[in-house]
PDB file of N, CA and C in Angstrom:
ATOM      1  N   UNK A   1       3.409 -10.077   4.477  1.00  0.00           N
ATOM      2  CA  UNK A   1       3.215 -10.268   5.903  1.00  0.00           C
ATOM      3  C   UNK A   1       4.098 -11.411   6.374  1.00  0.00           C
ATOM      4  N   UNK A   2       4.624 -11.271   7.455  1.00  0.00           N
ATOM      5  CA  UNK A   2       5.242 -12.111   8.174  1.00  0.00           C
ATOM      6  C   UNK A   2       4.695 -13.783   8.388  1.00  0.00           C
ATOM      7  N   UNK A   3       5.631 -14.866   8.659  1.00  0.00           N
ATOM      8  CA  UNK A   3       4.569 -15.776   9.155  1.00  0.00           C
ATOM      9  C   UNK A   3       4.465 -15.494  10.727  1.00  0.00           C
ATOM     10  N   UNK A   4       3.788 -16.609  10.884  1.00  0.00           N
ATOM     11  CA  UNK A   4       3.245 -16.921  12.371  1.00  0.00           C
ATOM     12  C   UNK A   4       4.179 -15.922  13.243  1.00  0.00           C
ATOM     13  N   UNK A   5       3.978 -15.366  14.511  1.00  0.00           N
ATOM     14  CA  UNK A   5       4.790 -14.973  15.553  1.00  0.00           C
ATOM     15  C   UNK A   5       4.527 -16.332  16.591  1.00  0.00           C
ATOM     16  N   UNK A   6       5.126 -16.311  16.926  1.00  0.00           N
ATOM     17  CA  UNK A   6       5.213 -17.829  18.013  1.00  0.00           C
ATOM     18  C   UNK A   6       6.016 -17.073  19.158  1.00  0.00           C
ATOM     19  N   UNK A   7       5.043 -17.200  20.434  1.00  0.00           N
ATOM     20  CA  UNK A   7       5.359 -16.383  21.616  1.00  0.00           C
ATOM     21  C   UNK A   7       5.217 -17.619  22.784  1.00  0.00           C
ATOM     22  N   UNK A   8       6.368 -17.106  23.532  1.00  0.00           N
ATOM     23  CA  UNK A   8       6.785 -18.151  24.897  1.00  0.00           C
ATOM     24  C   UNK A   8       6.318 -17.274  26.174  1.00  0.00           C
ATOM     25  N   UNK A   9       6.262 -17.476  27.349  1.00  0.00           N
ATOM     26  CA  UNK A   9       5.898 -17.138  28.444  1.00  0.00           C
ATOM     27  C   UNK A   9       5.186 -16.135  28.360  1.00  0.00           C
ATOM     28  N   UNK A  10       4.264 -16.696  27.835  1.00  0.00           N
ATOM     29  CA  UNK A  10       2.782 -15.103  26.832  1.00  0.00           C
ATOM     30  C   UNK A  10       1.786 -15.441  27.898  1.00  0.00           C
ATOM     31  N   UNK A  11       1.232 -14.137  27.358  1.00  0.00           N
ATOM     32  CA  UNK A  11       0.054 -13.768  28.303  1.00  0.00           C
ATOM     33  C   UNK A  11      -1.451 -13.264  27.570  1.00  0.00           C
ATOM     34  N   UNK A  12      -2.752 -12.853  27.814  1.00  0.00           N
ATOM     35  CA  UNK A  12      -3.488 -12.376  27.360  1.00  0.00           C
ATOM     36  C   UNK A  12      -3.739 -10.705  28.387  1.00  0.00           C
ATOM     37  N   UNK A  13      -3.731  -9.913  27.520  1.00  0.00           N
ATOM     38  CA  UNK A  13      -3.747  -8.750  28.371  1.00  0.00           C
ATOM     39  C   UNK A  13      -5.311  -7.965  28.057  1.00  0.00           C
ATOM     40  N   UNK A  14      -5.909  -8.249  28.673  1.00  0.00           N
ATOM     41  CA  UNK A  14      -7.374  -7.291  28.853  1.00  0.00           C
ATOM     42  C   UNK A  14      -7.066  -5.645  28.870  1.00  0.00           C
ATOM     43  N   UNK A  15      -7.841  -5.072  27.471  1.00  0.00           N
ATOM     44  CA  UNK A  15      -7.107  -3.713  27.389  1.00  0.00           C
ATOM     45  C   UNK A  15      -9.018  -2.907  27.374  1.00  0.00           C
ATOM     46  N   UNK A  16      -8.788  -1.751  27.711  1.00  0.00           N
ATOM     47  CA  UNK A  16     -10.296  -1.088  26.858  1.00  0.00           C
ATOM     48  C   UNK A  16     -11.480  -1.500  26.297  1.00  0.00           C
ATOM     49  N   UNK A  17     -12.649  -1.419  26.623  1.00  0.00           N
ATOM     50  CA  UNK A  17     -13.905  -1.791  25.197  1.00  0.00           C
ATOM     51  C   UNK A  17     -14.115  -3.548  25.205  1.00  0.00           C
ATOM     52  N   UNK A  18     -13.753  -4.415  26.081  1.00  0.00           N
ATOM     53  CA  UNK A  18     -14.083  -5.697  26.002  1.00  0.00           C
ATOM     54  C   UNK A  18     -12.746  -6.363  25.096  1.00  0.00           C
ATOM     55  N   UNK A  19     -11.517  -5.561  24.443  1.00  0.00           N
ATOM     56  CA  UNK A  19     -10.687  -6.394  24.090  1.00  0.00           C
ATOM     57  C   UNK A  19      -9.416  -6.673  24.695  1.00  0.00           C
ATOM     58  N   UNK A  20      -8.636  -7.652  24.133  1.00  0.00           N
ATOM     59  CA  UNK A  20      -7.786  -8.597  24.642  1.00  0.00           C
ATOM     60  C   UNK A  20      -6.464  -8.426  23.519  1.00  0.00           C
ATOM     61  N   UNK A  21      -5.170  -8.198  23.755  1.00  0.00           N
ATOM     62  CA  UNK A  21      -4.381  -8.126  23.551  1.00  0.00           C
ATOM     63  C   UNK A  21      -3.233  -9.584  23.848  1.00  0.00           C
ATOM     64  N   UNK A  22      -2.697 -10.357  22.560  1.00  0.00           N
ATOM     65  CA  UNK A  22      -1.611 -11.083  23.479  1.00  0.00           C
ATOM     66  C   UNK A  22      -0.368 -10.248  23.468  1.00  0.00           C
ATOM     67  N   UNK A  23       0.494 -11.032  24.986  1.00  0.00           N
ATOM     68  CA  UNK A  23       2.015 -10.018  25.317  1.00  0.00           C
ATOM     69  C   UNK A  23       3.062 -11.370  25.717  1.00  0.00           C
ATOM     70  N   UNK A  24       4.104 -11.020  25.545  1.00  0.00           N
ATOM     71  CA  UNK A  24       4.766 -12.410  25.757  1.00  0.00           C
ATOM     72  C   UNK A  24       6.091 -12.175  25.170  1.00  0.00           C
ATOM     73  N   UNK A  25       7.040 -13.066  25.011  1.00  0.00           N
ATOM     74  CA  UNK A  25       8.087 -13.217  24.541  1.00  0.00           C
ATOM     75  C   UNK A  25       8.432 -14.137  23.047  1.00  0.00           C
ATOM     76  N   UNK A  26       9.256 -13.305  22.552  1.00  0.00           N
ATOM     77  CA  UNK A  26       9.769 -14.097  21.423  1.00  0.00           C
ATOM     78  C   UNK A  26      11.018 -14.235  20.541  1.00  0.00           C
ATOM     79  N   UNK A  27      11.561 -15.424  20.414  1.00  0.00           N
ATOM     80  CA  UNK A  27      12.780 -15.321  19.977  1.00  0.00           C
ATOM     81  C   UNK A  27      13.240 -14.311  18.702  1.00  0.00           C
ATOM     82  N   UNK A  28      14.209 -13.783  19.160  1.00  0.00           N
ATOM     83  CA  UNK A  28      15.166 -12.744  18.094  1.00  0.00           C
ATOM     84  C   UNK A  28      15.969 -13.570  17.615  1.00  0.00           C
ATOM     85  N   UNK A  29      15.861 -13.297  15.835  1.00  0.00           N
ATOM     86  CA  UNK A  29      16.700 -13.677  15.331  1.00  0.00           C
ATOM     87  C   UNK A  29      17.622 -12.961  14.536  1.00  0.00           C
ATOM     88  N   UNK A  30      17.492 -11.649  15.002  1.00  0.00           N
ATOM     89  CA  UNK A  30      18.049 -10.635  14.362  1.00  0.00           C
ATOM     90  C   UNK A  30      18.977  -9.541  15.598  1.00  0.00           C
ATOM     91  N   UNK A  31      19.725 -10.135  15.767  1.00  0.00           N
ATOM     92  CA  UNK A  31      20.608  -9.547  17.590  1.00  0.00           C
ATOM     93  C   UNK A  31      21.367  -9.073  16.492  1.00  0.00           C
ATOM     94  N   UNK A  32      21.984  -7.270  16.497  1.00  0.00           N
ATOM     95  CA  UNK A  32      22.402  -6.196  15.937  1.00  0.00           C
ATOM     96  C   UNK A  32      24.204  -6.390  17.240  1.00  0.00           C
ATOM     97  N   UNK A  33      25.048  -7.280  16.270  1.00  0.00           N
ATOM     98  CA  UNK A  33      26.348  -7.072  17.504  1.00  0.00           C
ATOM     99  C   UNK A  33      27.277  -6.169  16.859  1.00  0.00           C
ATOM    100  N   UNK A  34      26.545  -5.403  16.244  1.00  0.00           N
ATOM    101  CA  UNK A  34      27.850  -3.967  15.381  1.00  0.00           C
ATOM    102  C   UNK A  34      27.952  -2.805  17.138  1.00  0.00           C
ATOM    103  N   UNK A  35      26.676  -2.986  17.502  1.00  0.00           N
ATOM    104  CA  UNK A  35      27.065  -2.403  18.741  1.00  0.00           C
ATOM    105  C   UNK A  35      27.549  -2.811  19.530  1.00  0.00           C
ATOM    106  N   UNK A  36      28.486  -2.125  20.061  1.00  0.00           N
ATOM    107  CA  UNK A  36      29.525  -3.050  21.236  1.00  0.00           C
ATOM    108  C   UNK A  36      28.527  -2.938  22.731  1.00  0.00           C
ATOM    109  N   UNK A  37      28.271  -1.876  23.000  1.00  0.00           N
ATOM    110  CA  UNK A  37      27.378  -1.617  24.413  1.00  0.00           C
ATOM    111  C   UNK A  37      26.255  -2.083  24.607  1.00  0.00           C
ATOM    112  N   UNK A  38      25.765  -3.245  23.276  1.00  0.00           N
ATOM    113  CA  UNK A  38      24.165  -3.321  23.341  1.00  0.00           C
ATOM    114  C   UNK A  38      24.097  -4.552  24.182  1.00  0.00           C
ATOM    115  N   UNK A  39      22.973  -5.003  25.081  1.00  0.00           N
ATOM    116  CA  UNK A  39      23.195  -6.244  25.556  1.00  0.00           C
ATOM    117  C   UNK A  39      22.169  -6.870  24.505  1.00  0.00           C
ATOM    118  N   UNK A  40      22.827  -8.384  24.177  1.00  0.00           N
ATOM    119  CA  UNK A  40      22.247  -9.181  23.354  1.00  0.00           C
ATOM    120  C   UNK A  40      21.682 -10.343  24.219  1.00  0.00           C
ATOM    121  N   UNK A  41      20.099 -10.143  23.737  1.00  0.00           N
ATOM    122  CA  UNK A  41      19.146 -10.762  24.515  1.00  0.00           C
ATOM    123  C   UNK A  41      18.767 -11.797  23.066  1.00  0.00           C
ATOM    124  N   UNK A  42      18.212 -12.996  23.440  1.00  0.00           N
ATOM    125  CA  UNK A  42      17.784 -13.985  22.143  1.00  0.00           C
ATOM    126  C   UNK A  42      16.121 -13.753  22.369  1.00  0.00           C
ATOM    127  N   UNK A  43      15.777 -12.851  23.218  1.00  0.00           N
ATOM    128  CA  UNK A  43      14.415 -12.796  22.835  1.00  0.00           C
ATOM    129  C   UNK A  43      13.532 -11.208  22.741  1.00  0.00           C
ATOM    130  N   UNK A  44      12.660 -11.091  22.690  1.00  0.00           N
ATOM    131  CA  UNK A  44      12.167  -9.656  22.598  1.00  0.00           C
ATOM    132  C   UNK A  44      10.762  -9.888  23.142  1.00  0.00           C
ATOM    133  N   UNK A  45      10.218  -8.587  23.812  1.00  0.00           N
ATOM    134  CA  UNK A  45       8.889  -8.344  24.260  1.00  0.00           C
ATOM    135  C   UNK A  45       7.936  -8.314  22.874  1.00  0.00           C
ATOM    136  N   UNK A  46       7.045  -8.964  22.554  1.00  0.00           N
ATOM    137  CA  UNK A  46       5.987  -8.432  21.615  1.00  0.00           C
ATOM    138  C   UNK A  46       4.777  -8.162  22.373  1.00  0.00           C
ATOM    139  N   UNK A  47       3.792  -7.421  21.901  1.00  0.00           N
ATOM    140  CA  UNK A  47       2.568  -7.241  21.777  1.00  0.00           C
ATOM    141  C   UNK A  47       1.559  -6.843  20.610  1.00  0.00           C
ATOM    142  N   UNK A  48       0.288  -7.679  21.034  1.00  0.00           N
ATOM    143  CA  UNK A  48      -0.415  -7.846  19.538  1.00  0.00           C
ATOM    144  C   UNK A  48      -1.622  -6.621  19.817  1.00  0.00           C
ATOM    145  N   UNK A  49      -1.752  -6.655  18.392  1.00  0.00           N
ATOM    146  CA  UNK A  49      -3.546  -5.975  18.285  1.00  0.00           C
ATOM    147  C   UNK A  49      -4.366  -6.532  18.991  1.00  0.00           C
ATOM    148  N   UNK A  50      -5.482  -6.038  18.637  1.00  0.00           N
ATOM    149  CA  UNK A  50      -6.453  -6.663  19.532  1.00  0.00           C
ATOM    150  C   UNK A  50      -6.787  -8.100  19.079  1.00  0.00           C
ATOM    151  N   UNK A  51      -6.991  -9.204  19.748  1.00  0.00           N
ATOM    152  CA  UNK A  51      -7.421 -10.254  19.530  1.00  0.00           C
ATOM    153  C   UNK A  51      -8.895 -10.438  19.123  1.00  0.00           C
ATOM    154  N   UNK A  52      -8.589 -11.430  17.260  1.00  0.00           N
ATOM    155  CA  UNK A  52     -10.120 -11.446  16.865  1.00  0.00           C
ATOM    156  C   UNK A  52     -10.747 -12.858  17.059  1.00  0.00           C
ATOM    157  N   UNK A  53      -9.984 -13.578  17.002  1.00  0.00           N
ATOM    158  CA  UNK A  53     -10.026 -15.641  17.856  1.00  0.00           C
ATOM    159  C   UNK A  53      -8.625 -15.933  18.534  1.00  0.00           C
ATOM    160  N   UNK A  54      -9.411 -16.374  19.371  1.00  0.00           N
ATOM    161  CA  UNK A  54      -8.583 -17.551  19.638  1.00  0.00           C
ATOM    162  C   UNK A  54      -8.735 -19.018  20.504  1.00  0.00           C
ATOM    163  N   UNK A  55      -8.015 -19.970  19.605  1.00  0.00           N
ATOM    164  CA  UNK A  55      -8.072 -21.577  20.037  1.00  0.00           C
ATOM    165  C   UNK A  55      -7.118 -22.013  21.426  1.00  0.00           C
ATOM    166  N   UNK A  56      -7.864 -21.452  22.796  1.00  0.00           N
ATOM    167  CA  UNK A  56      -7.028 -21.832  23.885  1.00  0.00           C
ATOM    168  C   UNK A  56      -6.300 -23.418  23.955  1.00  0.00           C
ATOM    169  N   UNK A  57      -6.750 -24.439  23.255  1.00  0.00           N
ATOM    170  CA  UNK A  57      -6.916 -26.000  23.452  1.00  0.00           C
ATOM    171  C   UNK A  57      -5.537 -25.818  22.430  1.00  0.00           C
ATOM    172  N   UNK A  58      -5.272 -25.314  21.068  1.00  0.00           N
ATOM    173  CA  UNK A  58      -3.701 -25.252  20.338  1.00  0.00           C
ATOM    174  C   UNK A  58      -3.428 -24.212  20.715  1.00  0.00           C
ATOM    175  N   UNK A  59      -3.657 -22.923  21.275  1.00  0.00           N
ATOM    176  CA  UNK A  59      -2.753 -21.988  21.453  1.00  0.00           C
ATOM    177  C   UNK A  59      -2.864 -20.853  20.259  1.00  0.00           C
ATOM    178  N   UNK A  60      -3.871 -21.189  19.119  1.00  0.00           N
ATOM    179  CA  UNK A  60      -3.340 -20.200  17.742  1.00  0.00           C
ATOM    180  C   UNK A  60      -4.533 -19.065  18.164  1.00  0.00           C
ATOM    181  N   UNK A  61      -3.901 -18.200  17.845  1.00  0.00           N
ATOM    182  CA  UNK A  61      -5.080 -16.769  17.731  1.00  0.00           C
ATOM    183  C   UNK A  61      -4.928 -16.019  16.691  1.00  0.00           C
ATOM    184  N   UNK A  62      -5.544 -15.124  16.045  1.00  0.00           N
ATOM    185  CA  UNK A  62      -5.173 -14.236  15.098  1.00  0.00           C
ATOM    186  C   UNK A  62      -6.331 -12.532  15.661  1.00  0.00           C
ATOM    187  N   UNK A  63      -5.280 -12.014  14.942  1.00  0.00           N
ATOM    188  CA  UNK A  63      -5.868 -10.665  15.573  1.00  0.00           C
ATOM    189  C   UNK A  63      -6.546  -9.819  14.377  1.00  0.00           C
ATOM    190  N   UNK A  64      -6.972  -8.593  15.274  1.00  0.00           N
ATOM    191  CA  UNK A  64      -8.118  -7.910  13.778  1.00  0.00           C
ATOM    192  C   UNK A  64      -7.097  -7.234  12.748  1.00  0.00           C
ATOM    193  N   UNK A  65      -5.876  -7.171  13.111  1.00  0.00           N
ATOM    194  CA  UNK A  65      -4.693  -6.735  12.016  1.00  0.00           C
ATOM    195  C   UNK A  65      -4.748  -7.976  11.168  1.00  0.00           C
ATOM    196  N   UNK A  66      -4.802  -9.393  10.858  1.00  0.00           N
ATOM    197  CA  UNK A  66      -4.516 -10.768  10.579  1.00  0.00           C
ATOM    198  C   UNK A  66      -3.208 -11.203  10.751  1.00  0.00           C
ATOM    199  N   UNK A  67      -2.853 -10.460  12.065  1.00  0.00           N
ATOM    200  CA  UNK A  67      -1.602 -11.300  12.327  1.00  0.00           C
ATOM    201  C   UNK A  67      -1.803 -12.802  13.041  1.00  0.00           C
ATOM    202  N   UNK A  68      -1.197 -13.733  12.730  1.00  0.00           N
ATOM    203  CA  UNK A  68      -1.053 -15.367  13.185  1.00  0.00           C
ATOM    204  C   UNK A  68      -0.268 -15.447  14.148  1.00  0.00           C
ATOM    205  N   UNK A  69      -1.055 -16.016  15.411  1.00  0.00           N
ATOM    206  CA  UNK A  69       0.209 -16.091  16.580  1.00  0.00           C
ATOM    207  C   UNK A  69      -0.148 -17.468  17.249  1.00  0.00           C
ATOM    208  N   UNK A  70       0.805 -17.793  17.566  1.00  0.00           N
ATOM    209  CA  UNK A  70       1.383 -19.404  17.888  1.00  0.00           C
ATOM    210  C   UNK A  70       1.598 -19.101  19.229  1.00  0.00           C
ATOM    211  N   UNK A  71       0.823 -19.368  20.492  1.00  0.00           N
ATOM    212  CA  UNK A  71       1.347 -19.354  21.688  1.00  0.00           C
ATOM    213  C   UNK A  71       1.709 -20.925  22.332  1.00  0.00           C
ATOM    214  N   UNK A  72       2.868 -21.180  23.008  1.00  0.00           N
ATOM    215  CA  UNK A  72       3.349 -21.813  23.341  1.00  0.00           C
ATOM    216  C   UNK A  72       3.087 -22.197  24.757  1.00  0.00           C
ATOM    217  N   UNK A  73       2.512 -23.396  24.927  1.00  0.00           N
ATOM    218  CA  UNK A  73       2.405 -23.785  27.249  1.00  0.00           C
ATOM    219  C   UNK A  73       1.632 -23.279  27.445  1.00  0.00           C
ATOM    220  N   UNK A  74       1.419 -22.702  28.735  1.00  0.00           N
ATOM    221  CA  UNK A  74       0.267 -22.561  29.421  1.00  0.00           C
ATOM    222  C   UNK A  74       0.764 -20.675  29.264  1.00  0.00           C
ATOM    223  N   UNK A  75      -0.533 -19.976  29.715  1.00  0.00           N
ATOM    224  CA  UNK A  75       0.278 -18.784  30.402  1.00  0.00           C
ATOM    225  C   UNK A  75       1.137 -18.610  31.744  1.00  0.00           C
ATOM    226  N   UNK A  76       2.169 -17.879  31.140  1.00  0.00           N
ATOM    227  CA  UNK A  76       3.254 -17.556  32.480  1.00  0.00           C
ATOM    228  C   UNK A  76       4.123 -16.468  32.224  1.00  0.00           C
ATOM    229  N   UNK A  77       5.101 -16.197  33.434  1.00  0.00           N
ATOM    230  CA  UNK A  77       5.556 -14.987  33.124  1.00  0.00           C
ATOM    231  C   UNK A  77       6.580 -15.312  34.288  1.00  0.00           C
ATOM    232  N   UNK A  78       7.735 -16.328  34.187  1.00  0.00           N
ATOM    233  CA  UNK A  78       8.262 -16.618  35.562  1.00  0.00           C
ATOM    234  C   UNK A  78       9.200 -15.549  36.184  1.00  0.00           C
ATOM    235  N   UNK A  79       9.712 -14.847  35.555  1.00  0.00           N
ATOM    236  CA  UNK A  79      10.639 -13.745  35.673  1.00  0.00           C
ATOM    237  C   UNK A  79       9.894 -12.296  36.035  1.00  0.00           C
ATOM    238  N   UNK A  80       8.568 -12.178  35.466  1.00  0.00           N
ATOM    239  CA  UNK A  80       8.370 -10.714  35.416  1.00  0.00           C
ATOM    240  C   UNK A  80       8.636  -9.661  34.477  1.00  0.00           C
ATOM    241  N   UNK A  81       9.163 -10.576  33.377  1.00  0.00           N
ATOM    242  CA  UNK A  81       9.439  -9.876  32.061  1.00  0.00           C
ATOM    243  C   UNK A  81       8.637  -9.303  31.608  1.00  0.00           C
ATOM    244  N   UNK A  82       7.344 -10.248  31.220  1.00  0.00           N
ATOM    245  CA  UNK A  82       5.933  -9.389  30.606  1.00  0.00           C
ATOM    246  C   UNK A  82       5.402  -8.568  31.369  1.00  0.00           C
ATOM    247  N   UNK A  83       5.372  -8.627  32.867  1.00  0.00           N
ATOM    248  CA  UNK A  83       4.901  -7.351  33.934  1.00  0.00           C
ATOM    249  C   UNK A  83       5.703  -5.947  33.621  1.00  0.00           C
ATOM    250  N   UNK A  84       7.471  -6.481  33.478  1.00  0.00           N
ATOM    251  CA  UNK A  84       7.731  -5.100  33.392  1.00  0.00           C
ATOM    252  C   UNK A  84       7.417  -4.438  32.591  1.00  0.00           C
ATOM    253  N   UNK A  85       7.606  -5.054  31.106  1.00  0.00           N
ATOM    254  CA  UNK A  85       7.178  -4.447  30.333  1.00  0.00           C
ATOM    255  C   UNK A  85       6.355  -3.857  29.837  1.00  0.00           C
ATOM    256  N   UNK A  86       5.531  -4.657  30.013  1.00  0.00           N
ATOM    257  CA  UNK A  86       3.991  -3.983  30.424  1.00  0.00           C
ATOM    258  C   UNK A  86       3.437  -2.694  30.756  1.00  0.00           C
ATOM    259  N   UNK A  87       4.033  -2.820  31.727  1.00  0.00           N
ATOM    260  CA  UNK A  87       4.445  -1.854  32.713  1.00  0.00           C
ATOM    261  C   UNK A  87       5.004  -0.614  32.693  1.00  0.00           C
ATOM    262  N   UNK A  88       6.082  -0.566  31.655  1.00  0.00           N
ATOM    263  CA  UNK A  88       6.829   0.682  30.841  1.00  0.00           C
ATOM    264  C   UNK A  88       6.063   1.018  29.672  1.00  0.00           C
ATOM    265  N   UNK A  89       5.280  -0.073  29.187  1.00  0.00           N
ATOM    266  CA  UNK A  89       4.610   0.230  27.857  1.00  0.00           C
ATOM    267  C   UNK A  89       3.243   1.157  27.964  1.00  0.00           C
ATOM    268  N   UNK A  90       2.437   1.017  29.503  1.00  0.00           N
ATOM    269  CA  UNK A  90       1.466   1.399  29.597  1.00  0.00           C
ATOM    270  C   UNK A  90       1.874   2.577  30.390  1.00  0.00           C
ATOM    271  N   UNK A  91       2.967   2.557  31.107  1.00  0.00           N
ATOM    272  CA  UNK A  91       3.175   4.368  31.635  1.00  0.00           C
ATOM    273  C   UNK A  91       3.633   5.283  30.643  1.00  0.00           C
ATOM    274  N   UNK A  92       4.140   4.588  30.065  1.00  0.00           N
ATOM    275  CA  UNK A  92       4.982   5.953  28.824  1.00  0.00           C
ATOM    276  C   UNK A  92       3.623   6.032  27.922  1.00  0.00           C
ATOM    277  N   UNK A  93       2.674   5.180  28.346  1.00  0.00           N
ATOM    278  CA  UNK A  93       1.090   5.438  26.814  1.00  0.00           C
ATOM    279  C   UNK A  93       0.549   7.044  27.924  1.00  0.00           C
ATOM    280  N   UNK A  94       0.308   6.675  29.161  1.00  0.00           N
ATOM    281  CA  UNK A  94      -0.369   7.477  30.084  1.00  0.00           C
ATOM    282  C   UNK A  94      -0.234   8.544  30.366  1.00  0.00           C
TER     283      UNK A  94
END
């Protein structure tokens, strides 16, 4: 298993059944430049399982998969990144 995911301008997303999902951003460290047409972004959309704790006061949560996530600041989303995505993620589910 991976370590920690550590997510920036994250969010908590209320999904189904009383649970909570985090969504947010996180740095790529793996930008693929064999493609010439790809645009290279240093970060990527994640989203987690469902959330099984979490410590709002440090930011750490872990989910019922046992993934470890490190959220960073307060919640935000100054761009609209996590909306869009969101957004594409839950129409293409629908």
């Amino acid at each position: 298993m991976d370590n920690e995911i550590i997510l920036f301008h994250w969010n908590i997303l209320e999904i189904r059944d009383d649970m909570a999902i985090f969504v947010g951003l996180r740095h790529r460290l793996d930008r693929d430049v064999s493609e010439p047409n790809e645009v290279l972004l240093n970060y990527s959309f994640r989203q987690s399982t469902p959330i099984k704790l979490f410590d709002e006061q440090l930011g750490h949560g872990i989910t019922y998969s046992g993934r470890r996530y490190q959220c960073i600041g307060e919640p935000s989303d100054p761009h609209n990144l996590i909306r869009i995505a969101v957004g594409i993620l839950f129409v293409s589910v629908h």
